[in-house]
PDB file of N, CA and C in Angstrom:
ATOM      1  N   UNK A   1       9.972 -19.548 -20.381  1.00  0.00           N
ATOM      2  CA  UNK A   1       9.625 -18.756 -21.535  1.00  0.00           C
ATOM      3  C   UNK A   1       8.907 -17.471 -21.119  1.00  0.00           C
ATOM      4  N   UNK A   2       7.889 -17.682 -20.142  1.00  0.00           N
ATOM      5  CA  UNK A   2       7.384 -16.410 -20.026  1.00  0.00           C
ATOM      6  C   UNK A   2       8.102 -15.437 -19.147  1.00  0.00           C
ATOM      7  N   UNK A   3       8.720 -16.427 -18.069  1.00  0.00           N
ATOM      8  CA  UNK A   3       9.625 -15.145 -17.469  1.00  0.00           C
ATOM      9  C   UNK A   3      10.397 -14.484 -18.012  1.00  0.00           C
ATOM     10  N   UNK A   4      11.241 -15.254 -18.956  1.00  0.00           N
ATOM     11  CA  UNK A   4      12.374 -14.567 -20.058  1.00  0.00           C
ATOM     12  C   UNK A   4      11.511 -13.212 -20.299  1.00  0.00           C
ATOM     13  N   UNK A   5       9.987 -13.635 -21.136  1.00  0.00           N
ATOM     14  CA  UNK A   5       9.960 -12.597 -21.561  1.00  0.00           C
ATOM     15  C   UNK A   5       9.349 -11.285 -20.664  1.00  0.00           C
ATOM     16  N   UNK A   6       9.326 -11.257 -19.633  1.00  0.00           N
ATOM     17  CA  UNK A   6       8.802 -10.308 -18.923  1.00  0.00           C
ATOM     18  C   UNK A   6       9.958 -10.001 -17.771  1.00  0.00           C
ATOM     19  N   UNK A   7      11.204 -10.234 -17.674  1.00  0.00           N
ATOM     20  CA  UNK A   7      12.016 -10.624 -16.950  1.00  0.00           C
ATOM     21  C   UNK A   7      12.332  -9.170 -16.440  1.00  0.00           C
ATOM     22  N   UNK A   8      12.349  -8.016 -17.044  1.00  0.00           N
ATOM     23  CA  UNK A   8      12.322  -6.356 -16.910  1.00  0.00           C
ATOM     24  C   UNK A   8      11.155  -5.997 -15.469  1.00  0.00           C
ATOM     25  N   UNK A   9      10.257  -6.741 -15.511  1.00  0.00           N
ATOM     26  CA  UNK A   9       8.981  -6.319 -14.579  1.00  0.00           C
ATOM     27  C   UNK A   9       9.434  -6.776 -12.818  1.00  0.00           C
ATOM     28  N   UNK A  10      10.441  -7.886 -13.252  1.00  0.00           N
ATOM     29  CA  UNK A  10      11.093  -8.305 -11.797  1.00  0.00           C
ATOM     30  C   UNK A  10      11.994  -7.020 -10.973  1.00  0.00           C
ATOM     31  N   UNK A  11      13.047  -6.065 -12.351  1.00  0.00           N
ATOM     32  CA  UNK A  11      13.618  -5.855 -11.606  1.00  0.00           C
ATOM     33  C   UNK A  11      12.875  -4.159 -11.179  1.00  0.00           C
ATOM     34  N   UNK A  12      12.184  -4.062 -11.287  1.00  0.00           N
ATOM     35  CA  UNK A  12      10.342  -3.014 -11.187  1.00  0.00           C
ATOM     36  C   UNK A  12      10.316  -3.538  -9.847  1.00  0.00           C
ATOM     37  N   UNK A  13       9.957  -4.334  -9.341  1.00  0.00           N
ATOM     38  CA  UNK A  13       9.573  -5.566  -8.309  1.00  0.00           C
ATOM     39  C   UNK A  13      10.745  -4.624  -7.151  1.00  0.00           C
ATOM     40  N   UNK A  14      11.726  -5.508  -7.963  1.00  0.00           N
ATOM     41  CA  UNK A  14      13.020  -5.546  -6.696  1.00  0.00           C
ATOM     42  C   UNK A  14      13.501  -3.760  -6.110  1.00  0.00           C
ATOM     43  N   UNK A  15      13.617  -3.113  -7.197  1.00  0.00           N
ATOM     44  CA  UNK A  15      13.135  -1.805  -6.898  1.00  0.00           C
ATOM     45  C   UNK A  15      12.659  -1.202  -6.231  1.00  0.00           C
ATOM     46  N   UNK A  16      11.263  -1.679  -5.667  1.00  0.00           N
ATOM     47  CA  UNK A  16      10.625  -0.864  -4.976  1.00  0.00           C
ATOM     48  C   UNK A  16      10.492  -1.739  -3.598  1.00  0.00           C
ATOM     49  N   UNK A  17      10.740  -3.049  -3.208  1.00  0.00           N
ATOM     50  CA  UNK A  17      11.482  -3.456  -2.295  1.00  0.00           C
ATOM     51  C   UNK A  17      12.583  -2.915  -1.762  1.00  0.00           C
ATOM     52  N   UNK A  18      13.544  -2.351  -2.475  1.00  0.00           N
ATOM     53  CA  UNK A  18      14.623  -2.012  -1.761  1.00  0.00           C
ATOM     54  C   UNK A  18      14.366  -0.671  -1.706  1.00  0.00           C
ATOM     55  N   UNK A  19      13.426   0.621  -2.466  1.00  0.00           N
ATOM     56  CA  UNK A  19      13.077   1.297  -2.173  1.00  0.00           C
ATOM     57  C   UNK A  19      12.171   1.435  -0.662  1.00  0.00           C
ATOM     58  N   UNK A  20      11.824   0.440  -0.331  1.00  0.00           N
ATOM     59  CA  UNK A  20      10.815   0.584   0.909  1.00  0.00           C
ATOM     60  C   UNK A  20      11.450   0.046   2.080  1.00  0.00           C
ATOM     61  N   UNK A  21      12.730  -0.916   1.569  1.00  0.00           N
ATOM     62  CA  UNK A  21      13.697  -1.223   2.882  1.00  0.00           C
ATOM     63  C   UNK A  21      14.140  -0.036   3.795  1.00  0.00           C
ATOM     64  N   UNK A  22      14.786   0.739   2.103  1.00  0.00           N
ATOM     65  CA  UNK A  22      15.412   1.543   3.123  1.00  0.00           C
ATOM     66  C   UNK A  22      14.717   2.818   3.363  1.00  0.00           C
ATOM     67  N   UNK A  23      13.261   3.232   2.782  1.00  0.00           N
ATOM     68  CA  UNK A  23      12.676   3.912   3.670  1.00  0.00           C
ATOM     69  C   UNK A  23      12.443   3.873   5.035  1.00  0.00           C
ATOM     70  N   UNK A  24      11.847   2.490   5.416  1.00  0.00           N
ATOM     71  CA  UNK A  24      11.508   2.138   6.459  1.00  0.00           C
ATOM     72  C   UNK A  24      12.915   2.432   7.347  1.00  0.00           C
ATOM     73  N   UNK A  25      14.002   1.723   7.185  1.00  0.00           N
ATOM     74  CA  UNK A  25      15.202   2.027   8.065  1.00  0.00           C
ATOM     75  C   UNK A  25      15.835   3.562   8.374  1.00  0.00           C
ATOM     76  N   UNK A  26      15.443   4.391   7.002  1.00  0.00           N
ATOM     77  CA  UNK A  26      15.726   5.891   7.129  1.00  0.00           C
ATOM     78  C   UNK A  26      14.174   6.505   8.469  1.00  0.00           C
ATOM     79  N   UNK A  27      13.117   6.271   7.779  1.00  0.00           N
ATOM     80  CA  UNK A  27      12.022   6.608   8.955  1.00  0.00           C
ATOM     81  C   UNK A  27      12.269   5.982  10.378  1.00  0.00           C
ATOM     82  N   UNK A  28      12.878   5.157  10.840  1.00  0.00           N
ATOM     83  CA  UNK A  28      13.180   4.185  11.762  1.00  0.00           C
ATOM     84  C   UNK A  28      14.310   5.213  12.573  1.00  0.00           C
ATOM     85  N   UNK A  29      15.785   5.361  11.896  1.00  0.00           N
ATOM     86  CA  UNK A  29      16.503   6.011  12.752  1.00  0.00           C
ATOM     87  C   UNK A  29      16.276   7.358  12.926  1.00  0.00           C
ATOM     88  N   UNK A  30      15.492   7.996  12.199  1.00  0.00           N
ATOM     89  CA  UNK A  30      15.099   9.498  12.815  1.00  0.00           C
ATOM     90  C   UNK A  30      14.399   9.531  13.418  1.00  0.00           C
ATOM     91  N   UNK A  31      13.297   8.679  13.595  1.00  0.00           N
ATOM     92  CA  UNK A  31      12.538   8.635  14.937  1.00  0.00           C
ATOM     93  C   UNK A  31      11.574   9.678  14.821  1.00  0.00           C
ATOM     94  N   UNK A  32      11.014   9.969  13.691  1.00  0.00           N
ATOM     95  CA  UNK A  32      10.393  11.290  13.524  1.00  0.00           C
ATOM     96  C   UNK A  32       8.881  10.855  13.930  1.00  0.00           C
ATOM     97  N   UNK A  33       8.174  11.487  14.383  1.00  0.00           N
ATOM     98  CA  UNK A  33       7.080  11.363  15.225  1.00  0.00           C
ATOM     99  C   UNK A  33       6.064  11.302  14.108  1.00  0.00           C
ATOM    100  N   UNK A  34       5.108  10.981  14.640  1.00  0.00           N
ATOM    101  CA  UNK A  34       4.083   9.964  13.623  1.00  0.00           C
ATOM    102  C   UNK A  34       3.475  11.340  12.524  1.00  0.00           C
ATOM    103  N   UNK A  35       2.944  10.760  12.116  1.00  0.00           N
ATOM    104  CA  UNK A  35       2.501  12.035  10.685  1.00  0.00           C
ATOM    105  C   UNK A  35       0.653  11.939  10.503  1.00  0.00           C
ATOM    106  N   UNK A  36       0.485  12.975  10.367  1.00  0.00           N
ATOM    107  CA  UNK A  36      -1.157  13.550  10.124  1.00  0.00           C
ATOM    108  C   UNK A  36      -1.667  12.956   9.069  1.00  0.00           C
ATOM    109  N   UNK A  37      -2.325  11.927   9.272  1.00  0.00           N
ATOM    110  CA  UNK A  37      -3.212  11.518   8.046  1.00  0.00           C
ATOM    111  C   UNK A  37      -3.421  12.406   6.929  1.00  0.00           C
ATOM    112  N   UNK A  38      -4.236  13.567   7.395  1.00  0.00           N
ATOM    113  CA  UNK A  38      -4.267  14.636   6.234  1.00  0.00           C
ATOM    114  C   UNK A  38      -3.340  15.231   5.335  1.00  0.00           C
ATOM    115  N   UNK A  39      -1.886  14.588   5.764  1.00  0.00           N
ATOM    116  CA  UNK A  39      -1.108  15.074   5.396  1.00  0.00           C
ATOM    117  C   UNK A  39      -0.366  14.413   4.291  1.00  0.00           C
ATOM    118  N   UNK A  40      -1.026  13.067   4.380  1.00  0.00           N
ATOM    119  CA  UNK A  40      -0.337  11.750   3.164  1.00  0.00           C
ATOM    120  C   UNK A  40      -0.952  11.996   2.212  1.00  0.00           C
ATOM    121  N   UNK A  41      -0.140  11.452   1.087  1.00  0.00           N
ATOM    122  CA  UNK A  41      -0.179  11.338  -0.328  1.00  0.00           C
ATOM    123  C   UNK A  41      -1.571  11.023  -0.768  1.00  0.00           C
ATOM    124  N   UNK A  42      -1.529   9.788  -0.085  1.00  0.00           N
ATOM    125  CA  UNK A  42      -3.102   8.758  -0.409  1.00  0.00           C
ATOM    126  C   UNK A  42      -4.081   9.373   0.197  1.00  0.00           C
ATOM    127  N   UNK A  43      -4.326  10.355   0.922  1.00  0.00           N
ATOM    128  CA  UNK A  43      -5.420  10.578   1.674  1.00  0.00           C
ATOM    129  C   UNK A  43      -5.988  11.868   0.706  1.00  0.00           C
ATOM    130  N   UNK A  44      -4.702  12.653   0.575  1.00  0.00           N
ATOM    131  CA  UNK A  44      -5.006  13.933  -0.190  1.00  0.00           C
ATOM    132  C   UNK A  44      -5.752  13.514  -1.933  1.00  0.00           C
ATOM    133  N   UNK A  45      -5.126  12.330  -2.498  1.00  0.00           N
ATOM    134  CA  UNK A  45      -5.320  11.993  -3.534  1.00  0.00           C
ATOM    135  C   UNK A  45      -6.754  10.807  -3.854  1.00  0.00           C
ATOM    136  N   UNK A  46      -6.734  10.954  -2.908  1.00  0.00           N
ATOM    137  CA  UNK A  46      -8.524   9.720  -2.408  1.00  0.00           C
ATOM    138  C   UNK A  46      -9.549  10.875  -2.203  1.00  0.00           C
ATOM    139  N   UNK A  47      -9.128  11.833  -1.732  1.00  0.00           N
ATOM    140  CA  UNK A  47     -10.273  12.962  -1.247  1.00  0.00           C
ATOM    141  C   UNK A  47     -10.963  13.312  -2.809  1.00  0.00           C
ATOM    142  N   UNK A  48      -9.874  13.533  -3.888  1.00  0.00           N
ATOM    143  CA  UNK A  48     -10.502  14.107  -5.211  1.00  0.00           C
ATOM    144  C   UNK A  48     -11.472  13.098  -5.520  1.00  0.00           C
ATOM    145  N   UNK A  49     -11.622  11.921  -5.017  1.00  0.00           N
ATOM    146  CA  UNK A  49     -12.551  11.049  -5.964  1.00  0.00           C
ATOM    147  C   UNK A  49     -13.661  10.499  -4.798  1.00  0.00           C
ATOM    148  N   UNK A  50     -13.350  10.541  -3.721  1.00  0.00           N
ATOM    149  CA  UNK A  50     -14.282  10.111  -2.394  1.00  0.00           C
ATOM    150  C   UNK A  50     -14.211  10.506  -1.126  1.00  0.00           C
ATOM    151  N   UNK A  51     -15.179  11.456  -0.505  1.00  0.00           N
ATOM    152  CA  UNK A  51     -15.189  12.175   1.151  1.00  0.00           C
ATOM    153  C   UNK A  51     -14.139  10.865   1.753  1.00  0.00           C
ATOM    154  N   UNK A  52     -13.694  11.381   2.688  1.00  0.00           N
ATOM    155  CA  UNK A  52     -12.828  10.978   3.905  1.00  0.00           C
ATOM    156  C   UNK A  52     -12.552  11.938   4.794  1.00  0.00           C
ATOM    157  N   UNK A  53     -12.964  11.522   5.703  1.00  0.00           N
ATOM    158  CA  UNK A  53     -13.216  12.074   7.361  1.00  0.00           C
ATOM    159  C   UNK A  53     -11.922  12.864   7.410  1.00  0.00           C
ATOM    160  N   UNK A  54     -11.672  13.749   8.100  1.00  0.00           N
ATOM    161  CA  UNK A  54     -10.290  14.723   8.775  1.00  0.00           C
ATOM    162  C   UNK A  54     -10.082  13.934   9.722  1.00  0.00           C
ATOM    163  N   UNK A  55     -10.630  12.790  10.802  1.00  0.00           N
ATOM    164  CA  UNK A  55     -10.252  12.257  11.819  1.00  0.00           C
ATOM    165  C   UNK A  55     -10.619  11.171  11.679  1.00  0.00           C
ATOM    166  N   UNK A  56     -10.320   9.977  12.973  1.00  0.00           N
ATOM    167  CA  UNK A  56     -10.633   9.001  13.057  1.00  0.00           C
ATOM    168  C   UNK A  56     -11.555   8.753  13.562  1.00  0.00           C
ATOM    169  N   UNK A  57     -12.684   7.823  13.655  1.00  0.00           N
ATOM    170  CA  UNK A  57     -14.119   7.895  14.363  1.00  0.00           C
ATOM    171  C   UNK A  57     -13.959   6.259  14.391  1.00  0.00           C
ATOM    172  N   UNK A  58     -12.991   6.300  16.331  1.00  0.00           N
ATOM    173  CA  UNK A  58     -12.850   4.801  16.545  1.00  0.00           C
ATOM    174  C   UNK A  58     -12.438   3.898  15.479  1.00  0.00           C
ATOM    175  N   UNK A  59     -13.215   2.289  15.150  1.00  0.00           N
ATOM    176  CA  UNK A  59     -12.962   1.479  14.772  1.00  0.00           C
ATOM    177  C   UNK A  59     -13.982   1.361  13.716  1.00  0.00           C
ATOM    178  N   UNK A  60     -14.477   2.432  13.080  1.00  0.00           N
ATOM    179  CA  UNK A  60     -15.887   2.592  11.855  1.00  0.00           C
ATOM    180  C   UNK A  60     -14.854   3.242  11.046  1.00  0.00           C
ATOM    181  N   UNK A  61     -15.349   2.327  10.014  1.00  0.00           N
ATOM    182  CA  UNK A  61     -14.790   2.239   8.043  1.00  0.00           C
ATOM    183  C   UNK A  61     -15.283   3.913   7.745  1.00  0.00           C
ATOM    184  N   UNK A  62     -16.611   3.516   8.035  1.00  0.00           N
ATOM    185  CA  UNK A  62     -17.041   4.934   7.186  1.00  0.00           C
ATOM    186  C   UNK A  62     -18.268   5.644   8.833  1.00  0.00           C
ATOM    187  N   UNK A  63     -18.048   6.711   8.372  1.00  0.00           N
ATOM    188  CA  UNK A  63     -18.795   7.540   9.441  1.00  0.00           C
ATOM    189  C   UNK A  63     -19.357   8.886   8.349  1.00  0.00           C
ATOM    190  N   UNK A  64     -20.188   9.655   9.024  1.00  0.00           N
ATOM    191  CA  UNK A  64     -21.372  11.146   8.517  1.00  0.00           C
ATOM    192  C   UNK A  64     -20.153  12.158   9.173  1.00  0.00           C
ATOM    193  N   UNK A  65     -20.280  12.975   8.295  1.00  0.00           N
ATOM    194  CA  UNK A  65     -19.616  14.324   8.274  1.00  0.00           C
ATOM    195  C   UNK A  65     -20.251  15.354   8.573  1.00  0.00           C
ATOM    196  N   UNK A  66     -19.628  16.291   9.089  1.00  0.00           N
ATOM    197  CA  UNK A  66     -20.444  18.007   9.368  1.00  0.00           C
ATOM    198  C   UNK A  66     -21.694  17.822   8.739  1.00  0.00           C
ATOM    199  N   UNK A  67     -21.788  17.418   7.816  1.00  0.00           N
ATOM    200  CA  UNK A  67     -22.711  17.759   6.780  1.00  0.00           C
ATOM    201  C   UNK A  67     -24.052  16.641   6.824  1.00  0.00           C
ATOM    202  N   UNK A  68     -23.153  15.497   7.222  1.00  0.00           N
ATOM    203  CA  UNK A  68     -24.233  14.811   7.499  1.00  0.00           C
ATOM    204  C   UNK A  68     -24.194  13.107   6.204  1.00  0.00           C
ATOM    205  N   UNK A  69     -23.763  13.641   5.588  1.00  0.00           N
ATOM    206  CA  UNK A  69     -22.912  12.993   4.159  1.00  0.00           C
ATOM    207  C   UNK A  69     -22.163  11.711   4.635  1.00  0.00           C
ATOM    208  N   UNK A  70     -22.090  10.443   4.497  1.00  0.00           N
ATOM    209  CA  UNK A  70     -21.021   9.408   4.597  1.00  0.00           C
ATOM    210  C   UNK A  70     -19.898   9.404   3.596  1.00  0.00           C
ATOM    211  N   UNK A  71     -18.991   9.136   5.038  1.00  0.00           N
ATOM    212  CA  UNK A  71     -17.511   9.480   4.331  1.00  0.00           C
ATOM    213  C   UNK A  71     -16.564   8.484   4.893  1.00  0.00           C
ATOM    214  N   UNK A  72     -15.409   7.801   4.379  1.00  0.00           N
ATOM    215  CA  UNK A  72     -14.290   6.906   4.420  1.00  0.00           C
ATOM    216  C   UNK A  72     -13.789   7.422   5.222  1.00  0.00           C
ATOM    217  N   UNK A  73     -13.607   6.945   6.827  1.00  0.00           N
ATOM    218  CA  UNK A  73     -12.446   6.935   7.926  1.00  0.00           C
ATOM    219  C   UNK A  73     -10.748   6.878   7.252  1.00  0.00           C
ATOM    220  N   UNK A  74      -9.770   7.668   7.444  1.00  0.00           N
ATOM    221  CA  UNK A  74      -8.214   7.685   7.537  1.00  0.00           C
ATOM    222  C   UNK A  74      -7.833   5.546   8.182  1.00  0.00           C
ATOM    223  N   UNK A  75      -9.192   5.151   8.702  1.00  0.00           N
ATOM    224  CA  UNK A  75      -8.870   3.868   8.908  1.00  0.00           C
ATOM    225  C   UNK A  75      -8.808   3.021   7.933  1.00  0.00           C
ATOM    226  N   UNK A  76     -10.090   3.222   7.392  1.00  0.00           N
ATOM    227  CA  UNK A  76     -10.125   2.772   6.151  1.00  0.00           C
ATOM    228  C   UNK A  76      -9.451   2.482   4.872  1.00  0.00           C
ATOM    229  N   UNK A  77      -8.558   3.793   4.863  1.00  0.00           N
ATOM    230  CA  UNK A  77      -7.690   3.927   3.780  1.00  0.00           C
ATOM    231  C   UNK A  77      -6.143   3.391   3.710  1.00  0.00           C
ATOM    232  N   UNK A  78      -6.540   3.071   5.198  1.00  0.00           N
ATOM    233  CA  UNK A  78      -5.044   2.424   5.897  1.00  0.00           C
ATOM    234  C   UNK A  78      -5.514   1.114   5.315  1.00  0.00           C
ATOM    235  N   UNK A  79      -6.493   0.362   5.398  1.00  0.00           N
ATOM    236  CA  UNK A  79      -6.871  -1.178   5.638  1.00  0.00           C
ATOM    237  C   UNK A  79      -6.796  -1.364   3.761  1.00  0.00           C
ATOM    238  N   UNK A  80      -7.202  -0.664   3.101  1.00  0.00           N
ATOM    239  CA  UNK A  80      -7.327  -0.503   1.664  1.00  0.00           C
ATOM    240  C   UNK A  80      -5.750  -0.458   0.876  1.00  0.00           C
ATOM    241  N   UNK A  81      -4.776   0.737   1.736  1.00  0.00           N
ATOM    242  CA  UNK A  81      -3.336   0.523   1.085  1.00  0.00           C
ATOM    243  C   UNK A  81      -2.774  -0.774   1.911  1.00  0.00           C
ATOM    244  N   UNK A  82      -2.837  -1.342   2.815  1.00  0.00           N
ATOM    245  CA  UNK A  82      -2.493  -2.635   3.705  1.00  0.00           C
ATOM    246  C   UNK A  82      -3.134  -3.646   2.511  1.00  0.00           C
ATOM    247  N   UNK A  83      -4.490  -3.788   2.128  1.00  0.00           N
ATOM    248  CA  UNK A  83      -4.770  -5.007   1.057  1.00  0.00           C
ATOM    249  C   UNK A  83      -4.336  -4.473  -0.298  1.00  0.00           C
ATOM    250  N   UNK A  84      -3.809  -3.602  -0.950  1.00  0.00           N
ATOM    251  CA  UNK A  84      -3.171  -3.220  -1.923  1.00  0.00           C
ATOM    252  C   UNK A  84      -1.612  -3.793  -1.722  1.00  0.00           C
ATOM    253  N   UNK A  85      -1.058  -3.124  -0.960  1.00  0.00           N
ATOM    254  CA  UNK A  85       0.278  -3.783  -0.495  1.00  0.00           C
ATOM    255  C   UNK A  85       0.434  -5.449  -0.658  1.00  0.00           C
ATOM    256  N   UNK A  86      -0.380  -6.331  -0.163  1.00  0.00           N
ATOM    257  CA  UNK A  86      -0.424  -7.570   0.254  1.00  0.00           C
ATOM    258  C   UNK A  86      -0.850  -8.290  -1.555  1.00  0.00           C
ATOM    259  N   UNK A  87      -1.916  -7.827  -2.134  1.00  0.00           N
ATOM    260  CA  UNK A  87      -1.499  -7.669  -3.919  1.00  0.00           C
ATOM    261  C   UNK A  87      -0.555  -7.293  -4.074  1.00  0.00           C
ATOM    262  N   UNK A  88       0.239  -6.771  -3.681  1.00  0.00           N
ATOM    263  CA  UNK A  88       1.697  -6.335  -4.254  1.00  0.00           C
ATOM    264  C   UNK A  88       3.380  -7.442  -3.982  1.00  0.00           C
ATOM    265  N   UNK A  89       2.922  -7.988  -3.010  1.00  0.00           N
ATOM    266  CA  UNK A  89       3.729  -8.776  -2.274  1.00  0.00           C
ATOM    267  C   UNK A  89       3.168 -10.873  -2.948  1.00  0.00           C
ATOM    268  N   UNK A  90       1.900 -10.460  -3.309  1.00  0.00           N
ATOM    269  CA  UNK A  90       1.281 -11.743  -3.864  1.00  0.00           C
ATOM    270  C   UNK A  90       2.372 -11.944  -5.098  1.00  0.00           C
ATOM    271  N   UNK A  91       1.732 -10.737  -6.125  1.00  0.00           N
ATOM    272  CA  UNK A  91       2.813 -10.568  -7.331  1.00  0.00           C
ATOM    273  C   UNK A  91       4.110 -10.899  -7.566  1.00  0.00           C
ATOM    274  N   UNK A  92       4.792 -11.057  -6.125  1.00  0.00           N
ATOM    275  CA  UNK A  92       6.543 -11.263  -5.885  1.00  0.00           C
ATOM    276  C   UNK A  92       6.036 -12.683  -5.755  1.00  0.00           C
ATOM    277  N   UNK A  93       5.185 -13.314  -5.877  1.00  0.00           N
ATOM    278  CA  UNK A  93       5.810 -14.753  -5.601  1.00  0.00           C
ATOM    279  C   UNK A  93       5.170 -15.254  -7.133  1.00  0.00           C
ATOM    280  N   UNK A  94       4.903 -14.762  -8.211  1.00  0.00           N
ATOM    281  CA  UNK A  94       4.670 -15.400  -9.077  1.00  0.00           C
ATOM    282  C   UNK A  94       6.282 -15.888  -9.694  1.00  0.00           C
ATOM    283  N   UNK A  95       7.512 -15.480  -9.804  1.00  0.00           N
ATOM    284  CA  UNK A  95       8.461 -16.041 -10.387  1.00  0.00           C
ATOM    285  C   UNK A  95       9.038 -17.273  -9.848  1.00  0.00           C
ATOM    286  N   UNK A  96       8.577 -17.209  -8.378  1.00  0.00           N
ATOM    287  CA  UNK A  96       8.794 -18.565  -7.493  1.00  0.00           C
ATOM    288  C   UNK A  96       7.979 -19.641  -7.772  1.00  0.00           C
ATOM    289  N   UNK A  97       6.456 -19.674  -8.235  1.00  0.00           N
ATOM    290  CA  UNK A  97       5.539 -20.588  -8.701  1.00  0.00           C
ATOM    291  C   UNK A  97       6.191 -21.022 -10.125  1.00  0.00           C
ATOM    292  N   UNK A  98       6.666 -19.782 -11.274  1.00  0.00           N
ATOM    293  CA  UNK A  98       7.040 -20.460 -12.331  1.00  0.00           C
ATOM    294  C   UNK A  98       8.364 -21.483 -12.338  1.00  0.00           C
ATOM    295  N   UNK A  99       9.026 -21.314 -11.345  1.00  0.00           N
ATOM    296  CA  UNK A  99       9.914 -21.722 -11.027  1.00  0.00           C
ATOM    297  C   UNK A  99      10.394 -22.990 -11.297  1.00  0.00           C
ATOM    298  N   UNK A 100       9.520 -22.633 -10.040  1.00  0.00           N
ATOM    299  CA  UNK A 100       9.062 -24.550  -8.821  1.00  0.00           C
ATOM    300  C   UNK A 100       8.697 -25.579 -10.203  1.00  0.00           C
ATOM    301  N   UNK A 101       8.323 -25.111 -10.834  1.00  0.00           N
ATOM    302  CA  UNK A 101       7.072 -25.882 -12.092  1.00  0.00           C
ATOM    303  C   UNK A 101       8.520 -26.459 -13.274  1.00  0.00           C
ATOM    304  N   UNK A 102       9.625 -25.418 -13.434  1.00  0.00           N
ATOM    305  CA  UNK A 102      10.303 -25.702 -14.775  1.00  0.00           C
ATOM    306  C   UNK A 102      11.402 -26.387 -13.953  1.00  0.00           C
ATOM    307  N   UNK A 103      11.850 -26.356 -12.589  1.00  0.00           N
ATOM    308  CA  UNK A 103      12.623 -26.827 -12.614  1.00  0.00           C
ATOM    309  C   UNK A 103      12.559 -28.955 -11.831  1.00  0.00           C
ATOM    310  N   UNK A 104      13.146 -29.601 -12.563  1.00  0.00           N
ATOM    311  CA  UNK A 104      12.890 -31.214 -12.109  1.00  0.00           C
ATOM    312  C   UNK A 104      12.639 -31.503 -11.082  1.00  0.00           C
ATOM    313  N   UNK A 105      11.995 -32.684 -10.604  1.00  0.00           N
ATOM    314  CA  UNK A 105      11.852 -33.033  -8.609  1.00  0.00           C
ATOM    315  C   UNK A 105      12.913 -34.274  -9.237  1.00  0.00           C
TER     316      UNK A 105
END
């Protein structure tokens, strides 16, 4: 019953799975050399709401700036879209739990 009714949000789901397959396989055969933190989406769009470092400072979350100010490492923001992602991948297994449940042992 409830999947019926939300059954539109799966194919949202499957979407952006196969959107990220074949990113990954398009980034894969060009071989294009790694990309500037400063230069991503998430980094530029995290800056409007919270400092983040221009560089990496080792294996520290957050490090002091020119200024002296604490600010979010480019590491950080990696480890933050990595546990966002992994919520995202949780979400794909809720139609498998409803599943398991409606269908007989």
């Amino acid at each position: 019953m409830i999947i019926s009714a939300w059954a539109w949000v799966f194919y949202i789901f499957a979407a952006f799975l196969i959107y990220t397959a074949i990113k990954l396989l398009y980034d894969e055969a060009t071989d294009q050399p790694e990309s500037d933190p400063n230069d991503m989406f998430v980094v530029k769009t995290l800056r409007k709401v919270i400092p983040v470092t221009k560089s990496y400072h080792g294996d520290r979350l957050v490090s002091a700036t020119e200024t002296g100010k604490k600010a979010v490492t480019p590491l950080f923001v990696a480890l933050l879209s990595i546990g966002f992602i992994d919520v995202m991948f949780a979400f794909d297994s809720i139609p498998a739990i409803f599943e398991s449940r409606r269908s007989p042992s």
